[in-house]
PDB file of N, CA and C in Angstrom:
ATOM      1  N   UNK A   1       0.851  -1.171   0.000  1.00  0.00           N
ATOM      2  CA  UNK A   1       0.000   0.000   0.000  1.00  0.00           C
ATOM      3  C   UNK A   1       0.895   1.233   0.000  1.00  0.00           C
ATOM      4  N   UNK A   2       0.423   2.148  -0.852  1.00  0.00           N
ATOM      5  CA  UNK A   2       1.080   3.371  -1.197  1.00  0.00           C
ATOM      6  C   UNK A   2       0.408   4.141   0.055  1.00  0.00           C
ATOM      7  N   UNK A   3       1.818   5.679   0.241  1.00  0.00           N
ATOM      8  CA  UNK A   3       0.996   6.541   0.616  1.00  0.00           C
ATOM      9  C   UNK A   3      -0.038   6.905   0.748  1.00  0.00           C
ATOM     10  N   UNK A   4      -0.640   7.467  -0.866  1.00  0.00           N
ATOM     11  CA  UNK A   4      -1.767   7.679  -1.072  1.00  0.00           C
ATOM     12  C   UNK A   4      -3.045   6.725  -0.203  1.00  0.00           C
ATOM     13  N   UNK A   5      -2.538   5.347  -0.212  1.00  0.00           N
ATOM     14  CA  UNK A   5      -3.731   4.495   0.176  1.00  0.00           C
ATOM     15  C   UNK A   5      -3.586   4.668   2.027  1.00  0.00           C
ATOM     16  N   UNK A   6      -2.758   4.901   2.273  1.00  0.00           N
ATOM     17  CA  UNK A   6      -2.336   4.461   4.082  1.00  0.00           C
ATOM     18  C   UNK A   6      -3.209   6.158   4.322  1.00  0.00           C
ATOM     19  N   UNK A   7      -2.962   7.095   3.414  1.00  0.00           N
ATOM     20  CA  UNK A   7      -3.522   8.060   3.750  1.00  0.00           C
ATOM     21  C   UNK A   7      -5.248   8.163   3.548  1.00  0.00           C
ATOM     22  N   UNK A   8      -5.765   7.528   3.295  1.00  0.00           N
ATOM     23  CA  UNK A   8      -6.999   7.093   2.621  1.00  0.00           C
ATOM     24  C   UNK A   8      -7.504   6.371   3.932  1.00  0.00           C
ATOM     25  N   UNK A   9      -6.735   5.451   4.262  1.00  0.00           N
ATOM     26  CA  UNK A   9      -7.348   4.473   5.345  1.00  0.00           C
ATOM     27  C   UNK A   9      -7.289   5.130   6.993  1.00  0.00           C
ATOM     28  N   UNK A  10      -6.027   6.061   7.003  1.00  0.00           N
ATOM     29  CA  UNK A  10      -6.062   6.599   8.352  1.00  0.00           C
ATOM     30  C   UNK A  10      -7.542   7.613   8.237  1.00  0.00           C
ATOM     31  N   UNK A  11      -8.229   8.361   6.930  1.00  0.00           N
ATOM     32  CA  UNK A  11      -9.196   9.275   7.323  1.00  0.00           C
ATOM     33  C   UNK A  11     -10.418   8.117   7.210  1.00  0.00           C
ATOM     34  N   UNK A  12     -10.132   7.317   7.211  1.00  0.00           N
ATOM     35  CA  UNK A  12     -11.410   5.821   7.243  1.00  0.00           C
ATOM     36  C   UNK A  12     -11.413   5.897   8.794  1.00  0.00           C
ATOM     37  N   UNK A  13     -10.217   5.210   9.478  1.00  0.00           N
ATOM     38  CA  UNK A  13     -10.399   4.855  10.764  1.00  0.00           C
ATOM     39  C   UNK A  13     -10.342   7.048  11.479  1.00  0.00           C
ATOM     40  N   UNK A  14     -10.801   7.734  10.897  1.00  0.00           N
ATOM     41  CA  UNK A  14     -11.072   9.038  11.538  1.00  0.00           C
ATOM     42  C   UNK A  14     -11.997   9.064  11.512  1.00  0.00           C
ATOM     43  N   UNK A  15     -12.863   8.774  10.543  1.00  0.00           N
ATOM     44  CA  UNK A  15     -14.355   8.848  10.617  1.00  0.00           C
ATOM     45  C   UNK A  15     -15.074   7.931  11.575  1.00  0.00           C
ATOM     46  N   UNK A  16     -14.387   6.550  11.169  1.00  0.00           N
ATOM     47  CA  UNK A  16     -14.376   5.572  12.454  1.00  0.00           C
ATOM     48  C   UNK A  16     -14.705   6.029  13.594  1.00  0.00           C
ATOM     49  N   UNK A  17     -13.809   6.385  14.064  1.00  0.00           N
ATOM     50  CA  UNK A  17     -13.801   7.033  15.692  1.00  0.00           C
ATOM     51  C   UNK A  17     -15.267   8.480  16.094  1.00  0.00           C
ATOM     52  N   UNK A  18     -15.195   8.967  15.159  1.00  0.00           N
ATOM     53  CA  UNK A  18     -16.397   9.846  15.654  1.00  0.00           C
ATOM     54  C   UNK A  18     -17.158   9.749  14.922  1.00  0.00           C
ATOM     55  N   UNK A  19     -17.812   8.804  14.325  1.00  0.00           N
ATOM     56  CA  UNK A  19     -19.205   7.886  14.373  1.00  0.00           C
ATOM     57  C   UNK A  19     -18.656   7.327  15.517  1.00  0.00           C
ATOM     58  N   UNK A  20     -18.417   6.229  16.075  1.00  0.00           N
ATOM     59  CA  UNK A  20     -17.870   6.007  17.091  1.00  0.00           C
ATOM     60  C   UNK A  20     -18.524   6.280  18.476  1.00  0.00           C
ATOM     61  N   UNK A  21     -18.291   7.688  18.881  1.00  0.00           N
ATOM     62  CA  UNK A  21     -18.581   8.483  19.743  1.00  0.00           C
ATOM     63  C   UNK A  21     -20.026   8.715  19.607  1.00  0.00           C
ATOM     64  N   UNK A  22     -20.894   8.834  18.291  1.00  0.00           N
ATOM     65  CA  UNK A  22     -21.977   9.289  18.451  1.00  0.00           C
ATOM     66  C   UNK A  22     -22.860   8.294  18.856  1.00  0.00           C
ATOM     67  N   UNK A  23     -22.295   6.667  18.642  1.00  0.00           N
ATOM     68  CA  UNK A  23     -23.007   5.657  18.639  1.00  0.00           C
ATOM     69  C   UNK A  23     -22.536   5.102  19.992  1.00  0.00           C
ATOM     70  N   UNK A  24     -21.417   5.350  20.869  1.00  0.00           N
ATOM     71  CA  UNK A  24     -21.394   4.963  22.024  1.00  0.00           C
ATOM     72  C   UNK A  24     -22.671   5.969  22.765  1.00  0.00           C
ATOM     73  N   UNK A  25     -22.623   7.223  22.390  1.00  0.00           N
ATOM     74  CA  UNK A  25     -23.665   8.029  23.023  1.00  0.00           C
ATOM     75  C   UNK A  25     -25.021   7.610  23.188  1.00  0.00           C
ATOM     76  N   UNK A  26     -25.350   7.004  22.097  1.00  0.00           N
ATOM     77  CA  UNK A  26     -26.931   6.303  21.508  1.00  0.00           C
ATOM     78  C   UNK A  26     -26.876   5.187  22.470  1.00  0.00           C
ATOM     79  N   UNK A  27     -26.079   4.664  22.568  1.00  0.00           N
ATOM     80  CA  UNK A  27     -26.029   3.047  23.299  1.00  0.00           C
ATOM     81  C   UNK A  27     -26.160   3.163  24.816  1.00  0.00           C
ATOM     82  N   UNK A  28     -25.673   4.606  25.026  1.00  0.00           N
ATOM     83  CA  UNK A  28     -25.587   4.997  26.717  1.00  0.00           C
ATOM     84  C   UNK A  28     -27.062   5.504  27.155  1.00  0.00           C
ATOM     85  N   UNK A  29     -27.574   6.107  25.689  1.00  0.00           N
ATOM     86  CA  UNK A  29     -28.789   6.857  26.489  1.00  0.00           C
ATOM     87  C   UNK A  29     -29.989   5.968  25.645  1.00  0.00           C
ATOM     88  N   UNK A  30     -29.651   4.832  25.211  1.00  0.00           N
ATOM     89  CA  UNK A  30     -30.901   3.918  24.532  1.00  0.00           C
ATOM     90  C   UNK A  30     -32.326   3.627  25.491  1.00  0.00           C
ATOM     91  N   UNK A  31     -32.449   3.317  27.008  1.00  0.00           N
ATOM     92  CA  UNK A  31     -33.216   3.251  27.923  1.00  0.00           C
ATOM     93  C   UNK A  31     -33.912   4.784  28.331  1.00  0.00           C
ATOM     94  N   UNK A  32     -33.527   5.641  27.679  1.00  0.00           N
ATOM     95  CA  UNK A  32     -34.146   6.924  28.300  1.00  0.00           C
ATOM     96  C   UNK A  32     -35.492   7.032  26.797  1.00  0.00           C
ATOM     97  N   UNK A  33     -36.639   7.350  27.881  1.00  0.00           N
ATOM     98  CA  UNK A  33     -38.028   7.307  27.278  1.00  0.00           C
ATOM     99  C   UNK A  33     -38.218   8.360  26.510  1.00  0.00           C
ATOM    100  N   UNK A  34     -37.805   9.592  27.042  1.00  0.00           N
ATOM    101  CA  UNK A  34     -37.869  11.043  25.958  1.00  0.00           C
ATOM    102  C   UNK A  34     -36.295  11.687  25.910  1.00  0.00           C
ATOM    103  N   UNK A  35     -36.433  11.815  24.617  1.00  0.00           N
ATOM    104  CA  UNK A  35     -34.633  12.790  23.774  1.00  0.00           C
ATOM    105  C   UNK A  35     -34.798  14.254  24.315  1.00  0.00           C
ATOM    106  N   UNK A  36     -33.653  14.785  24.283  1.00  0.00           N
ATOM    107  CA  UNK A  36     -33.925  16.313  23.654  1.00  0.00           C
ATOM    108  C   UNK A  36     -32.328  16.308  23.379  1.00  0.00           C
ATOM    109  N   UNK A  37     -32.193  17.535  22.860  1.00  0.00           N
ATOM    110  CA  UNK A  37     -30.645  18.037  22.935  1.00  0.00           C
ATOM    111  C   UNK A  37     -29.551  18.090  24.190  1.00  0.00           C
ATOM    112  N   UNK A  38     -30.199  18.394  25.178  1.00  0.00           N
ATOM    113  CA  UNK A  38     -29.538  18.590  25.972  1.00  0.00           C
ATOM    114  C   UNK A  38     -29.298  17.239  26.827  1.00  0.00           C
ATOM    115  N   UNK A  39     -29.842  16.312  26.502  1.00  0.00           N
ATOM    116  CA  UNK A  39     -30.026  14.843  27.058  1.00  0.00           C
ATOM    117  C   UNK A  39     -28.764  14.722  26.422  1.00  0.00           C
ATOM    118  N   UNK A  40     -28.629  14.520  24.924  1.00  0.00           N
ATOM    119  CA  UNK A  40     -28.036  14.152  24.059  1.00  0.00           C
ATOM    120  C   UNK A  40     -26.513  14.521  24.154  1.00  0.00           C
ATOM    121  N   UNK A  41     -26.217  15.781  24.860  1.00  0.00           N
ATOM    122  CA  UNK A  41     -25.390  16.613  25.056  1.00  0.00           C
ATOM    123  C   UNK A  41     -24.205  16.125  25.709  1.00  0.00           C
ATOM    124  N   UNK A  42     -25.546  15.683  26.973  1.00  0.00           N
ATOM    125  CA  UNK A  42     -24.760  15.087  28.726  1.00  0.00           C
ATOM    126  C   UNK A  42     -24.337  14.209  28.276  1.00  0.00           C
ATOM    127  N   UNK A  43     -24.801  12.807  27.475  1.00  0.00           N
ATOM    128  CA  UNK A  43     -24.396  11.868  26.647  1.00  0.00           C
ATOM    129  C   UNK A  43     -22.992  11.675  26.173  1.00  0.00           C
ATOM    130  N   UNK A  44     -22.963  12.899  25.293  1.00  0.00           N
ATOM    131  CA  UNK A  44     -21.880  12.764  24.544  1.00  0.00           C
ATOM    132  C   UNK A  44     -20.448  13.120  26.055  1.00  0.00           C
ATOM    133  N   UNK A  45     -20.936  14.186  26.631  1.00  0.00           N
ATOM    134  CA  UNK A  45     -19.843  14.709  27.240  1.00  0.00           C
ATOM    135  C   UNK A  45     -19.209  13.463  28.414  1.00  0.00           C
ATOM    136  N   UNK A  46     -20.434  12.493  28.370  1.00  0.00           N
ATOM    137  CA  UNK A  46     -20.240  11.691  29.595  1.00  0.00           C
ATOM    138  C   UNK A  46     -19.405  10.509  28.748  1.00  0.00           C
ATOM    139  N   UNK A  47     -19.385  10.280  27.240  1.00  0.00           N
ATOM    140  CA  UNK A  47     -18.144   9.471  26.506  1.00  0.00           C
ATOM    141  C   UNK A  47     -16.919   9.766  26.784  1.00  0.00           C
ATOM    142  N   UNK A  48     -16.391  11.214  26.731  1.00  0.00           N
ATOM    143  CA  UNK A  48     -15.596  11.800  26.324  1.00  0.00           C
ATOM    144  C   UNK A  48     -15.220  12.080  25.556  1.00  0.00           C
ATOM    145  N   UNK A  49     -13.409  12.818  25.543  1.00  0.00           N
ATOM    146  CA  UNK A  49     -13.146  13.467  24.171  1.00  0.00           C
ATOM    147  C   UNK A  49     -11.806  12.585  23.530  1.00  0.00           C
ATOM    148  N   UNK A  50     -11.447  11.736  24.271  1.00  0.00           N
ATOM    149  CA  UNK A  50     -10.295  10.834  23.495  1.00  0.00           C
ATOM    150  C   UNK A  50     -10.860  10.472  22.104  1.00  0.00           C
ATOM    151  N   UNK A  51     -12.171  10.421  22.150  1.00  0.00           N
ATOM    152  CA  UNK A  51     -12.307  10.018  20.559  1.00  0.00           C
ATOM    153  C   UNK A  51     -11.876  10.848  19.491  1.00  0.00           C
ATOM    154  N   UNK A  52     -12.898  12.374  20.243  1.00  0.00           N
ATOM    155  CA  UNK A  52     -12.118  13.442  19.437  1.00  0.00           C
ATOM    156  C   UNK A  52     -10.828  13.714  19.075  1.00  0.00           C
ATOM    157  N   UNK A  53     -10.499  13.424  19.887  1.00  0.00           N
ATOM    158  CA  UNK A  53      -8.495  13.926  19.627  1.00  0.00           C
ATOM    159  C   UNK A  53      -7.990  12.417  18.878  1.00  0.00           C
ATOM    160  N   UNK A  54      -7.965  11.619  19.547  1.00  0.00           N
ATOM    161  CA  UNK A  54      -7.614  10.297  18.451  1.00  0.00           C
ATOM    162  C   UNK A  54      -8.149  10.591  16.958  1.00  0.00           C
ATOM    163  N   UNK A  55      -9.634  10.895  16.438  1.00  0.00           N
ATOM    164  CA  UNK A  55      -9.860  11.049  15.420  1.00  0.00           C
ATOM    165  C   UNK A  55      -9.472  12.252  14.917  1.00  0.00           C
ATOM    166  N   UNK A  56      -9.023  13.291  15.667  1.00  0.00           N
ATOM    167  CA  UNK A  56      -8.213  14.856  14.232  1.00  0.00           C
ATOM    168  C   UNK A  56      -6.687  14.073  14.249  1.00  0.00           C
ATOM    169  N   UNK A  57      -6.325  13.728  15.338  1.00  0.00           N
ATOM    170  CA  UNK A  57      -4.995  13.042  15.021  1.00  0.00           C
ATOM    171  C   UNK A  57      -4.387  12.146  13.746  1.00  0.00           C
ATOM    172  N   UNK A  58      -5.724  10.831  13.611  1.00  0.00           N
ATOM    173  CA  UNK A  58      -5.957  10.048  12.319  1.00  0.00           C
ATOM    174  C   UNK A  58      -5.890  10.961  11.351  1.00  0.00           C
ATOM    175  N   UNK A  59      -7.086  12.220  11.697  1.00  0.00           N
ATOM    176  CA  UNK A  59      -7.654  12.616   9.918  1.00  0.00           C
ATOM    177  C   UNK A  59      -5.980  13.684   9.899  1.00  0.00           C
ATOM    178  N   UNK A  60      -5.025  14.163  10.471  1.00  0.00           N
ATOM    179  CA  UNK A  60      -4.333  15.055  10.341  1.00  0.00           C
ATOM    180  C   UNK A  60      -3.080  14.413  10.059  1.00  0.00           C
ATOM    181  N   UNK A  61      -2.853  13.177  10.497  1.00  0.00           N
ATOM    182  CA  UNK A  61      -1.379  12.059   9.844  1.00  0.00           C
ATOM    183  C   UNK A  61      -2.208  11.488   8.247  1.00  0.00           C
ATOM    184  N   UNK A  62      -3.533  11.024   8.273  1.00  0.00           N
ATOM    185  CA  UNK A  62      -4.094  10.750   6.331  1.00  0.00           C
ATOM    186  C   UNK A  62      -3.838  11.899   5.653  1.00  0.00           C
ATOM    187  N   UNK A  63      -4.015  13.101   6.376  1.00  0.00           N
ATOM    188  CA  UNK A  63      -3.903  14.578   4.948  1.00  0.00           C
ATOM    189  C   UNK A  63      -2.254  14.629   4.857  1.00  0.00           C
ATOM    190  N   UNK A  64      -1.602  14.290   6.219  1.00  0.00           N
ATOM    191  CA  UNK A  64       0.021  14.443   5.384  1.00  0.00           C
ATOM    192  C   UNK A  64       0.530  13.225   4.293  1.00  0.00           C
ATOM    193  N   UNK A  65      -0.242  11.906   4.676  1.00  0.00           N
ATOM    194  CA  UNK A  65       0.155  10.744   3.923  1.00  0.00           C
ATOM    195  C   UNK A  65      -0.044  11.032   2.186  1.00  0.00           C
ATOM    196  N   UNK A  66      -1.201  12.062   2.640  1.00  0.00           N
ATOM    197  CA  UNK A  66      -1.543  12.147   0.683  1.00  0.00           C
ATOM    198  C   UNK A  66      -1.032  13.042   0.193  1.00  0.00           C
ATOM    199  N   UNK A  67      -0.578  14.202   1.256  1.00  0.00           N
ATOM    200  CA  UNK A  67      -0.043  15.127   0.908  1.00  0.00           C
ATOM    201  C   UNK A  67       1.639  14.963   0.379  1.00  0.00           C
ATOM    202  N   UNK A  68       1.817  14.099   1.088  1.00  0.00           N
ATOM    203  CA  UNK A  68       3.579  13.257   0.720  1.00  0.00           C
ATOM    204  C   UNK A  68       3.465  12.543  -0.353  1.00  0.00           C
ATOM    205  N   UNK A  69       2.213  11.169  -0.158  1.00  0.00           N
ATOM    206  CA  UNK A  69       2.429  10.559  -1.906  1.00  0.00           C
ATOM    207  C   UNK A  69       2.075  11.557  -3.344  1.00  0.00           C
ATOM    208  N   UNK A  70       1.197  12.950  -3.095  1.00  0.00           N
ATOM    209  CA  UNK A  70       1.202  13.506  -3.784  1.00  0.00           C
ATOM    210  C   UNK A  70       2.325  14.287  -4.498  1.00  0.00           C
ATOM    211  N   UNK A  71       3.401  14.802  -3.072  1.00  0.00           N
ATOM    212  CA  UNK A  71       4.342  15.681  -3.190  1.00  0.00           C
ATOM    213  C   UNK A  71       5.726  14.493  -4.475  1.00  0.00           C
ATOM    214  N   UNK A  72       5.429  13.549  -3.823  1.00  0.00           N
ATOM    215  CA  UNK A  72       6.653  12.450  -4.732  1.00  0.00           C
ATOM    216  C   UNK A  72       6.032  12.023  -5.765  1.00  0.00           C
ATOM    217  N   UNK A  73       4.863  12.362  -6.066  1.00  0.00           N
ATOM    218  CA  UNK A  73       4.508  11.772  -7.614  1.00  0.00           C
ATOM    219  C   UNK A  73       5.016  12.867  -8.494  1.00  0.00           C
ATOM    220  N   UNK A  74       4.617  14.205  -7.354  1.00  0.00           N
ATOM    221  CA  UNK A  74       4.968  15.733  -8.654  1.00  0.00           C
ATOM    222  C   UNK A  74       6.428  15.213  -9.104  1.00  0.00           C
ATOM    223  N   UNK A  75       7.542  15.324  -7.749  1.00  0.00           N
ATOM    224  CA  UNK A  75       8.855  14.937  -7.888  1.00  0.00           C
ATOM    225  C   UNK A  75       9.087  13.604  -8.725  1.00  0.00           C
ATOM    226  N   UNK A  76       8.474  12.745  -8.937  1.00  0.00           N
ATOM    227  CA  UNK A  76       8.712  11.698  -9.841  1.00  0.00           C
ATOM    228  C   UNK A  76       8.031  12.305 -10.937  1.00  0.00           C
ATOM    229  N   UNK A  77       7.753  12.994 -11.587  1.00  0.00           N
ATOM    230  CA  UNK A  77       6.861  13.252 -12.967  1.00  0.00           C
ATOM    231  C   UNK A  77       8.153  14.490 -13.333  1.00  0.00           C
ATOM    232  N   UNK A  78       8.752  15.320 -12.706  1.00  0.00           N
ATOM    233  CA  UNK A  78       9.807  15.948 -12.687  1.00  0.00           C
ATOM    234  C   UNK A  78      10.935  15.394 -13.157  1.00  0.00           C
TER     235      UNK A  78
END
């Protein structure tokens, strides 16, 4: 697997992770009889934020991976 592709798959497992988070949230508050936003809120905050930061981390090492196999294709076409 090329750059290009490792960079492809790290913003896969980024998206991963926060879907992730929204669906651990759903799973935590599945027994509660009425929603609102602010239900939804406590939810999320009561997951935490490691997902968040694990997932900009993923999506921010995939944009350099493509950004590198991109940079060496220019340099190989050179």
């Amino acid at each position: 697997m090329g750059r290009r592709g490792s960079g492809i798959a790290f913003i896969a497992i980024s998206a991963f992770l926060i879907s992730t988070k929204y669906i651990s949230a759903a799973i935590f508050g599945s027994g509660v009889s009425s929603w609102d936003q602010d239900l939804f809120d406590g939810m999320l905050s009561y997951v935490g934020n490691t997902l968040n930061i694990f997932s900009v981390l993923s999506l921010l090492v995939g944009i350099l991976y493509i950004v590198w196999g991109e940079y060496e294709e220019l340099k190989r076409q050179r």
